[in-house]
Protein backbone atom coordinates (compact mmCIF):
# COMPACT_ATOMS: atom_id res chain seq x y z
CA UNK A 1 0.00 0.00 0.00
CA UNK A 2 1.44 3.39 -0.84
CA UNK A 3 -0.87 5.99 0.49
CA UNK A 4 -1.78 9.50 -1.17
CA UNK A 5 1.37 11.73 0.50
CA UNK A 6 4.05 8.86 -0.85
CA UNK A 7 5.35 8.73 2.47
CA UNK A 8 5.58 6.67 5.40
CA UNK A 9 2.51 4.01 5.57
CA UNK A 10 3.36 0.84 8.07
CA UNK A 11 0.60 -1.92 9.31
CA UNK A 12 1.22 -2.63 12.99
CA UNK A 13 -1.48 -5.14 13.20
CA UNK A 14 -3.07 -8.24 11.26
CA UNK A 15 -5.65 -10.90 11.62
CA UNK A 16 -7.46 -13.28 8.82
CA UNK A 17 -11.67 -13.64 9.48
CA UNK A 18 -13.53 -16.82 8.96
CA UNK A 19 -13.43 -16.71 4.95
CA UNK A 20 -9.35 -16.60 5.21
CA UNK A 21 -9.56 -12.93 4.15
CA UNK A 22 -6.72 -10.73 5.44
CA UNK A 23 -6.99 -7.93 7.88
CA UNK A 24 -4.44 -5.04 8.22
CA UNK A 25 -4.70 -1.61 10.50
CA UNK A 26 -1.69 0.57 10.43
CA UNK A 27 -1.12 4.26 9.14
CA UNK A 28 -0.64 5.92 6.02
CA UNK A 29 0.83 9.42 5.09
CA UNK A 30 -1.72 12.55 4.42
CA UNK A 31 -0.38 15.76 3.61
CA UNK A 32 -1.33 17.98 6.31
CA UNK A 33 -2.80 15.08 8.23
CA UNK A 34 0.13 13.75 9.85
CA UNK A 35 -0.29 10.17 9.99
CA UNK A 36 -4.02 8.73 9.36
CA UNK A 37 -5.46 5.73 10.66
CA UNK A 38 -5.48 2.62 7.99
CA UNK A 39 -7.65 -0.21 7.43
CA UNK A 40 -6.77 -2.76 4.68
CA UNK A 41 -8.72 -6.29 3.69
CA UNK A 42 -7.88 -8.95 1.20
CA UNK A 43 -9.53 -11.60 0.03
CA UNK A 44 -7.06 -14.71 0.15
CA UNK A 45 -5.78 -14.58 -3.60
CA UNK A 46 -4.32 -10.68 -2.11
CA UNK A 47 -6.71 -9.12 -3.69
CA UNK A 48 -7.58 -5.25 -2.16
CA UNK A 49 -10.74 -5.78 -1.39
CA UNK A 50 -11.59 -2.21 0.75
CA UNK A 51 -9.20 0.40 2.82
CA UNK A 52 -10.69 2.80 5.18
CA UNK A 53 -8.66 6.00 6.38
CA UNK A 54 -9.41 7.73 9.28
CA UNK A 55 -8.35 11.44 10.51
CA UNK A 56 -9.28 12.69 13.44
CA UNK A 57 -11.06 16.26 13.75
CA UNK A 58 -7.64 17.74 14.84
CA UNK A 59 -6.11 16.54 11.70
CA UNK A 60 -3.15 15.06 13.65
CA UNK A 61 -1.37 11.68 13.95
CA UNK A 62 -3.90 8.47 14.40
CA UNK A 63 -2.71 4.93 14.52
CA UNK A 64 -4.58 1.51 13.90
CA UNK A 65 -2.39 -0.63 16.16
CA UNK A 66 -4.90 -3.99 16.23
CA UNK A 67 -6.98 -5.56 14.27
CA UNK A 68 -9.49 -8.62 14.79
CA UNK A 69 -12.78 -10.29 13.02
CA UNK A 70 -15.78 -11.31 14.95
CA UNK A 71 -17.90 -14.06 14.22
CA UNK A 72 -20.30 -12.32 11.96
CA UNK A 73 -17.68 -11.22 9.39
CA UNK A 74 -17.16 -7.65 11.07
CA UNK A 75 -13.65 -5.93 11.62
CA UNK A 76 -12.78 -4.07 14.59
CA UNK A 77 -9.53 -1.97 14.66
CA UNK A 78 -8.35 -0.90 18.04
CA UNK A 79 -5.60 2.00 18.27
CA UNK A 80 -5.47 5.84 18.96
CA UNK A 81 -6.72 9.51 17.83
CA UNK A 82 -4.98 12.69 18.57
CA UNK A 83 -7.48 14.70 20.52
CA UNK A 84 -5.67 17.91 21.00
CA UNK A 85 -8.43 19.71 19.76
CA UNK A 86 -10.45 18.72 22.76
CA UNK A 87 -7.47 19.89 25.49
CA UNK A 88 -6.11 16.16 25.09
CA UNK A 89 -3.64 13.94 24.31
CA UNK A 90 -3.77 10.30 22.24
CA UNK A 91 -7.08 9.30 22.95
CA UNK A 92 -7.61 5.47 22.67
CA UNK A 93 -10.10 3.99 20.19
CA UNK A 94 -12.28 0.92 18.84
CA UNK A 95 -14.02 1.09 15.61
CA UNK A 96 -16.47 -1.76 13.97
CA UNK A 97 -16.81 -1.90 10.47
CA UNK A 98 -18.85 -4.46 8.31
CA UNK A 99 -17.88 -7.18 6.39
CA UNK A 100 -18.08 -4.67 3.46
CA UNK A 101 -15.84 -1.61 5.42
CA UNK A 102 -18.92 0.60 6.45
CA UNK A 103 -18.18 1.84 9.19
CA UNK A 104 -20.62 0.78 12.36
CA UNK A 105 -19.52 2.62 15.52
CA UNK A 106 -16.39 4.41 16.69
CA UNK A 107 -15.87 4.56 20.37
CA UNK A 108 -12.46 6.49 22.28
CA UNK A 109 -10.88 6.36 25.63
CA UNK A 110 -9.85 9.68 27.67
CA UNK A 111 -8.13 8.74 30.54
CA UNK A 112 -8.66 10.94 33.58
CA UNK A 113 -4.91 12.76 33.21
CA UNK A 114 -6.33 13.44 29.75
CA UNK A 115 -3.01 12.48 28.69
CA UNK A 116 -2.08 10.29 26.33
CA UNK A 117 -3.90 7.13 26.15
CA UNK A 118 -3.59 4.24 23.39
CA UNK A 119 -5.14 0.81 22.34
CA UNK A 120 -3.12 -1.89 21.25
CA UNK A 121 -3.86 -5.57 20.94
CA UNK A 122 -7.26 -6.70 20.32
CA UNK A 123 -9.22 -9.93 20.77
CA UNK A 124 -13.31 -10.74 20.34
CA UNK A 125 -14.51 -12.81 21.96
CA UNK A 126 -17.47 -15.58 21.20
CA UNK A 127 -20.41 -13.17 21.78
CA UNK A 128 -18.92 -10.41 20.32
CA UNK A 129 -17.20 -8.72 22.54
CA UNK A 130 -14.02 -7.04 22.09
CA UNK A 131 -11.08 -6.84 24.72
CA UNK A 132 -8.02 -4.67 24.13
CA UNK A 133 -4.50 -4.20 25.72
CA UNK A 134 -4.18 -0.17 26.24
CA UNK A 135 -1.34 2.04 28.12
CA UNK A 136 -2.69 5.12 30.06
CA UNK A 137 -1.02 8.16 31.17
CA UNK A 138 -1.56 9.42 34.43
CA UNK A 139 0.40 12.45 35.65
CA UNK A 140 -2.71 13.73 37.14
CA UNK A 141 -2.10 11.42 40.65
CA UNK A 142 1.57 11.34 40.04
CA UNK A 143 1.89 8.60 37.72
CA UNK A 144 3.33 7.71 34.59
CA UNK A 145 2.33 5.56 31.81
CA UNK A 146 0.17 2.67 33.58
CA UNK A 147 -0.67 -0.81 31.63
CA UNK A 148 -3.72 -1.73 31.14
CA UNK A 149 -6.37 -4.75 29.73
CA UNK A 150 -9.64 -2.50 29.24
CA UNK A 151 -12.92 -4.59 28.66
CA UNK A 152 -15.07 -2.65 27.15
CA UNK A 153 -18.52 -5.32 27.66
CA UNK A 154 -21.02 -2.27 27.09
CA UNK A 155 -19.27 -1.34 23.75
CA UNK A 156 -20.50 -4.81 22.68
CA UNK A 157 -20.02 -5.31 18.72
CA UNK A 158 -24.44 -5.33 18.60
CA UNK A 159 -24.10 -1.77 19.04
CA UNK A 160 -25.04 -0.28 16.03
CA UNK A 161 -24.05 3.50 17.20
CA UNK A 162 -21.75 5.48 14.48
CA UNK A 163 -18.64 7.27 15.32
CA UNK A 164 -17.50 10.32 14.34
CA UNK A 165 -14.33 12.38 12.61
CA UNK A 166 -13.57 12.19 8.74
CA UNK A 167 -14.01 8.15 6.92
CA UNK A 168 -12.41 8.55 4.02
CA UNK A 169 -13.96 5.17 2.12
CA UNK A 170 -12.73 3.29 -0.93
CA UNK A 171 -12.79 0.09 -2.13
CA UNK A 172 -13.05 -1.92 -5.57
CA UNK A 173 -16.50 -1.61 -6.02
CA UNK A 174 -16.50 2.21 -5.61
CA UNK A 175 -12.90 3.32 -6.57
CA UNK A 176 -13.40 7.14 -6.08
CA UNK A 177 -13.28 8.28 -2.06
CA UNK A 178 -15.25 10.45 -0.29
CA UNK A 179 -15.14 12.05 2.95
CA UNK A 180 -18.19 10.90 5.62
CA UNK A 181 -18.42 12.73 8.81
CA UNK A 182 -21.14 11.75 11.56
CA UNK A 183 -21.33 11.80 14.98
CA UNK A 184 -22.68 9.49 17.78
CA UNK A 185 -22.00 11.65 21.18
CA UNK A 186 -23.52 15.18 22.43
CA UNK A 187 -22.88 18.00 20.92
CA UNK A 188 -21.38 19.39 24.27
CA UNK A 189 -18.85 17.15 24.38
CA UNK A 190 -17.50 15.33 20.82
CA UNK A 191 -15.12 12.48 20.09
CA UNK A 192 -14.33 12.02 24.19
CA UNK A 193 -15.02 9.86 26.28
CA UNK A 194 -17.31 6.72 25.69
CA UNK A 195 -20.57 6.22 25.96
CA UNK A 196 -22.75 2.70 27.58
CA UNK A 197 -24.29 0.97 24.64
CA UNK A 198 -26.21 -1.89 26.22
């Protein structure tokens, strides 16, 4: 994958789903983006079958660090956003997608030092439920970087809540992008901490 800058693109995580396609999440290059969230699949043959980029609405470095498949086919990328916009740091994230790429809900992680915060490894388990391996900063009790295991059981993969920031989608079937921006939390407070699905 060479992304649209030329520059540095890298996958950090990958996983294969029940039909043997491949999963990838990394980052790609964006001019004036920094780095931009990346989400490849393949079907086995290495065929590009969708990639989703994602920027976050302060249009600074996001990662996709993990990547898994539930049992219905959907993809789940775990990694972080760069909320400085907000008076933040790297805010942790999860995002669903279909089987197709759509995108199904977005949810991020503030810790309370609303420093930097990231997702790493992910793993679903039989119901759909995702768990994820994070590091949290927390210089607000005199703390450093702290380790981890978040289970986030009311962000269960059922929920059918979108996320929000700029989806930039493309895939074979429709080869031109566009730019999609929604929003699942108040309007007093975006993109920030996450919200009970249940």
């Amino acid at each position: 994958h060479d992304g649209p800058a030329g520059g540095t693109d890298l996958g950090y995580g990958v996983a294969a789903d029940a039909a043997g396609d491949v999963l990838v999440a990394g980052i790609e290059t964006v001019t004036g983006e920094g780095f931009n969230m990346l989400a490849l699949k393949y079907d086995p043959a290495g065929t590009l079958l969708w990639s989703r980029s994602y920027n976050s609405p302060a249009g600074l470095d996001d990662a996709g660090l993990g990547v898994a498949a539930d049992f219905a086919g959907n993809v789940l990328v775990a990694g972080y956003e760069t909320r400085t916009d907000l008076g933040e740091g790297e805010n942790g994230f999860l995002r669903k997608y279909d089987a197709s790429g759509n995108l199904l809900w977005s949810r991020t992680y503030n810790s309370a030092g609303a420093n930097n915060d990231e997702f790493g490894s992910l793993a679903v388990d039989p119901l759909g439920g995702a768990v994820v391996t994070a590091y949290v900063v927390r210089t607000d009790i005199g703390q450093g970087v702290n380790g981890s295991t978040i289970i986030p059981a009311t962000w269960s993969t059922r929920s059918t809540t979108t996320g929000c920031g700029t989806e930039t989608t493309c895939s074979t079937r429709r080869p031109s992008c566009r730019p999609r921006t929604t929003s699942w939390r108040p309007a007093t407070r975006p993109c920030a901490t996450p919200t009970a699905t249940r």
